[in-house]
C-alpha atoms as a PDB file:
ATOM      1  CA  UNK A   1      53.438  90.849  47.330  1.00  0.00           C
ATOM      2  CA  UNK A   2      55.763  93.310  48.856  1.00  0.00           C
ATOM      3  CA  UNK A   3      56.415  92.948  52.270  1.00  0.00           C
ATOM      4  CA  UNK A   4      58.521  94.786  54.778  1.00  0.00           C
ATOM      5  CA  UNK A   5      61.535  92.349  54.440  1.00  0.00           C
ATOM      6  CA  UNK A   6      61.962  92.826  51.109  1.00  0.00           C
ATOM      7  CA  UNK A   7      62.131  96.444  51.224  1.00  0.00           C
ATOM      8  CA  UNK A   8      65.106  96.978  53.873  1.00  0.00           C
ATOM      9  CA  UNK A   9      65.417  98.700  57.316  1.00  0.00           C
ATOM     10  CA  UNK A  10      64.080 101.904  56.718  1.00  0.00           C
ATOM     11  CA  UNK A  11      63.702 104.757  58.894  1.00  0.00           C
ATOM     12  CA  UNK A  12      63.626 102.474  61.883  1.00  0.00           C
ATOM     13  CA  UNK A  13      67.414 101.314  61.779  1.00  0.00           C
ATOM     14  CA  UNK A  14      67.720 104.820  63.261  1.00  0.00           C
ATOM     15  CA  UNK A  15      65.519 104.302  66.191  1.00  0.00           C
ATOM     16  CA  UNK A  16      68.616 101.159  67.765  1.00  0.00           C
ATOM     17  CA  UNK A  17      71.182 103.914  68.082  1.00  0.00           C
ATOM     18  CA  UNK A  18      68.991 106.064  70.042  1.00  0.00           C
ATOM     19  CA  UNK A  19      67.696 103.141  72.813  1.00  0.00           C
ATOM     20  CA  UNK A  20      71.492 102.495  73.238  1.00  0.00           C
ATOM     21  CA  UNK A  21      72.174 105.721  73.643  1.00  0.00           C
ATOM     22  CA  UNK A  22      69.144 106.170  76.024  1.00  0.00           C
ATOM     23  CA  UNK A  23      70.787 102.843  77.815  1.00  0.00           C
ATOM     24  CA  UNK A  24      73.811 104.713  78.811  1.00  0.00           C
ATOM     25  CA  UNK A  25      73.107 108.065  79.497  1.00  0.00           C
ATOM     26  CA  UNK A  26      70.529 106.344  82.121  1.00  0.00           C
ATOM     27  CA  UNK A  27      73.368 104.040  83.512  1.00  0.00           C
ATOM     28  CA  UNK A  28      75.621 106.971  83.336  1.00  0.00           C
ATOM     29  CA  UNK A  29      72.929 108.861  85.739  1.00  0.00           C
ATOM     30  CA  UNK A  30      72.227 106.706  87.964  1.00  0.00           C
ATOM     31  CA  UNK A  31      75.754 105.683  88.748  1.00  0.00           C
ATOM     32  CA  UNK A  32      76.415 109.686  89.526  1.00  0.00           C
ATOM     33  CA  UNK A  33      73.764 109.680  92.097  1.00  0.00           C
ATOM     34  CA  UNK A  34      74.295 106.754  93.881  1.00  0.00           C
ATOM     35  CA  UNK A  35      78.118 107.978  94.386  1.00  0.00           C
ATOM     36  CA  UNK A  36      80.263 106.096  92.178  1.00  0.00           C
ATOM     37  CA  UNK A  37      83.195 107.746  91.642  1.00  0.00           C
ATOM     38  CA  UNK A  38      86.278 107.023  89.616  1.00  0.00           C
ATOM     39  CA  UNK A  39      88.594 106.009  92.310  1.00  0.00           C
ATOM     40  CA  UNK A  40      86.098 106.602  94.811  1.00  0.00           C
ATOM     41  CA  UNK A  41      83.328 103.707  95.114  1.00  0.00           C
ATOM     42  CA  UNK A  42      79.925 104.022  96.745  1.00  0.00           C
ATOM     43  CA  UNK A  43      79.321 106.950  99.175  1.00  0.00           C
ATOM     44  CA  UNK A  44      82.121 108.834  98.391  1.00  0.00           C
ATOM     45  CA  UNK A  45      82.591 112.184  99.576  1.00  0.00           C
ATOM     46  CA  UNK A  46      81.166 114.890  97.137  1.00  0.00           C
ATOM     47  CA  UNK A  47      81.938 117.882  98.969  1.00  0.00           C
ATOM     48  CA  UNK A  48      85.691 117.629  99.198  1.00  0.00           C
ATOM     49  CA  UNK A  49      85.823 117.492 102.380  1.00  0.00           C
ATOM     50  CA  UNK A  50      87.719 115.880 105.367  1.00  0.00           C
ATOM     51  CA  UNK A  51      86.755 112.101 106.217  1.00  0.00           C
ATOM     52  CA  UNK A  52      85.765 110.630 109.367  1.00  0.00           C
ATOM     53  CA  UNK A  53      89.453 109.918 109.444  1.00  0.00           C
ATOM     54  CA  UNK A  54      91.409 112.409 108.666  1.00  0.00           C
ATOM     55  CA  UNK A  55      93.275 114.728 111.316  1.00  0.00           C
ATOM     56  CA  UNK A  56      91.145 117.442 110.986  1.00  0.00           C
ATOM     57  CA  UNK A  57      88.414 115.577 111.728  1.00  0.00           C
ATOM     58  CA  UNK A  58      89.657 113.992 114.709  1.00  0.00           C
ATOM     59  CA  UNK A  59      90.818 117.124 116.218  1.00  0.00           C
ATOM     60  CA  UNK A  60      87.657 118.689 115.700  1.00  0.00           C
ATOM     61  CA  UNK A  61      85.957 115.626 117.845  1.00  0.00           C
ATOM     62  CA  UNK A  62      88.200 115.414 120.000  1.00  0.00           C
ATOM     63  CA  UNK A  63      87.319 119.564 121.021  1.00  0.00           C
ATOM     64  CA  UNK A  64      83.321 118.804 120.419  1.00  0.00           C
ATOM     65  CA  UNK A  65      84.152 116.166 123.426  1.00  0.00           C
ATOM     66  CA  UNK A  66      85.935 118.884 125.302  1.00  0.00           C
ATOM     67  CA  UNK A  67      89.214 116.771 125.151  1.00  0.00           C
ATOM     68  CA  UNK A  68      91.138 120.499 124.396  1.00  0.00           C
ATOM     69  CA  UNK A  69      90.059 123.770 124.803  1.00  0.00           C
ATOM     70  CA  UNK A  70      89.798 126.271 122.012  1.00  0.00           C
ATOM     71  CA  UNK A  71      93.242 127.707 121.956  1.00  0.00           C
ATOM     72  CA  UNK A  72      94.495 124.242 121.836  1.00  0.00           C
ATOM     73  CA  UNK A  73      91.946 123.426 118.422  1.00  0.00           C
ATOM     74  CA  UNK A  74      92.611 126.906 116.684  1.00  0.00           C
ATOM     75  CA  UNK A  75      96.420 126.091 117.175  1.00  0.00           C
ATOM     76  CA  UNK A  76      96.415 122.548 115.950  1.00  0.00           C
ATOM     77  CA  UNK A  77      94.264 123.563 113.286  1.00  0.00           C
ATOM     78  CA  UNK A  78      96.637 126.095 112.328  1.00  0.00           C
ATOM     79  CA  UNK A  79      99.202 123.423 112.017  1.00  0.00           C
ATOM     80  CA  UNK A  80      97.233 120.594 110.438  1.00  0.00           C
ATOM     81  CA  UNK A  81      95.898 123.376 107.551  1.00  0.00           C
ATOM     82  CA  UNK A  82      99.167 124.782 106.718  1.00  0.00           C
ATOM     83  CA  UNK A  83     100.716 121.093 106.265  1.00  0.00           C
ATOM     84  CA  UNK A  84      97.678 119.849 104.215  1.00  0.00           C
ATOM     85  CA  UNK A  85      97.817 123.358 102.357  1.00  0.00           C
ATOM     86  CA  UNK A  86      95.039 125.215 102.816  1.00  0.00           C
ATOM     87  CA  UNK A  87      95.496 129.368 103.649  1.00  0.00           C
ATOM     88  CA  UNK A  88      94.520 130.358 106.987  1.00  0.00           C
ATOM     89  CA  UNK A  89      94.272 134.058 108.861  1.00  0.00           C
ATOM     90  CA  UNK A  90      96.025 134.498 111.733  1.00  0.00           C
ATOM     91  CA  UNK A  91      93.480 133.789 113.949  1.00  0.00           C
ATOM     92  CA  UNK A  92      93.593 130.098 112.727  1.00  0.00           C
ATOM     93  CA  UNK A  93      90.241 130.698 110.629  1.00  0.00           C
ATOM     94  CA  UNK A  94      89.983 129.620 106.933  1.00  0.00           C
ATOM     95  CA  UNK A  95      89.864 132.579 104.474  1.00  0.00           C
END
């Protein structure tokens, strides 16, 4: 009588590496599109861009809400950009 057991693993003992492997890369996936970020958490910004916070942001509500006019934005702007280090034209405009 020889049965499976007595014969060993066989090709099958191959097939547990590639489920685990399966197992993460699908973890790995899903936790890219939901957002999570090292350092970031859920929802994180994937564009680079300025948060809801920041002082770009605020000065660019504050002249949607017609706080400041537009020579008042592009010159703030021009001000904010060069101390956060990002290369502006002398009109205030990013290049």
């Amino acid at each position: 009588m020889n049965t499976l057991a007595h014969a060993g693993p066989g090709p099958w003992i191959l097939f547990v590496p590639l489920v685990w492997a399966a197992v993460v890369i699908g973890v790995v996936t899903l936790a890219r599109r939901a957002g999570l970020r090292r350092g970031g958490g859920f929802g994180g910004r994937r564009d680079g861009g300025p948060d809801e916070r920041s002082p770009i942001a605020l000065l660019g509500h504050r002249f949607a809400a017609g706080e400041i006019d537009e020579d008042e934005y592009w010159r703030r702007l021009t001000v904010l950009e060069e101390q956060f280090g990002r290369a502006v034209t002398t009109k205030g405009r990013r290049t």
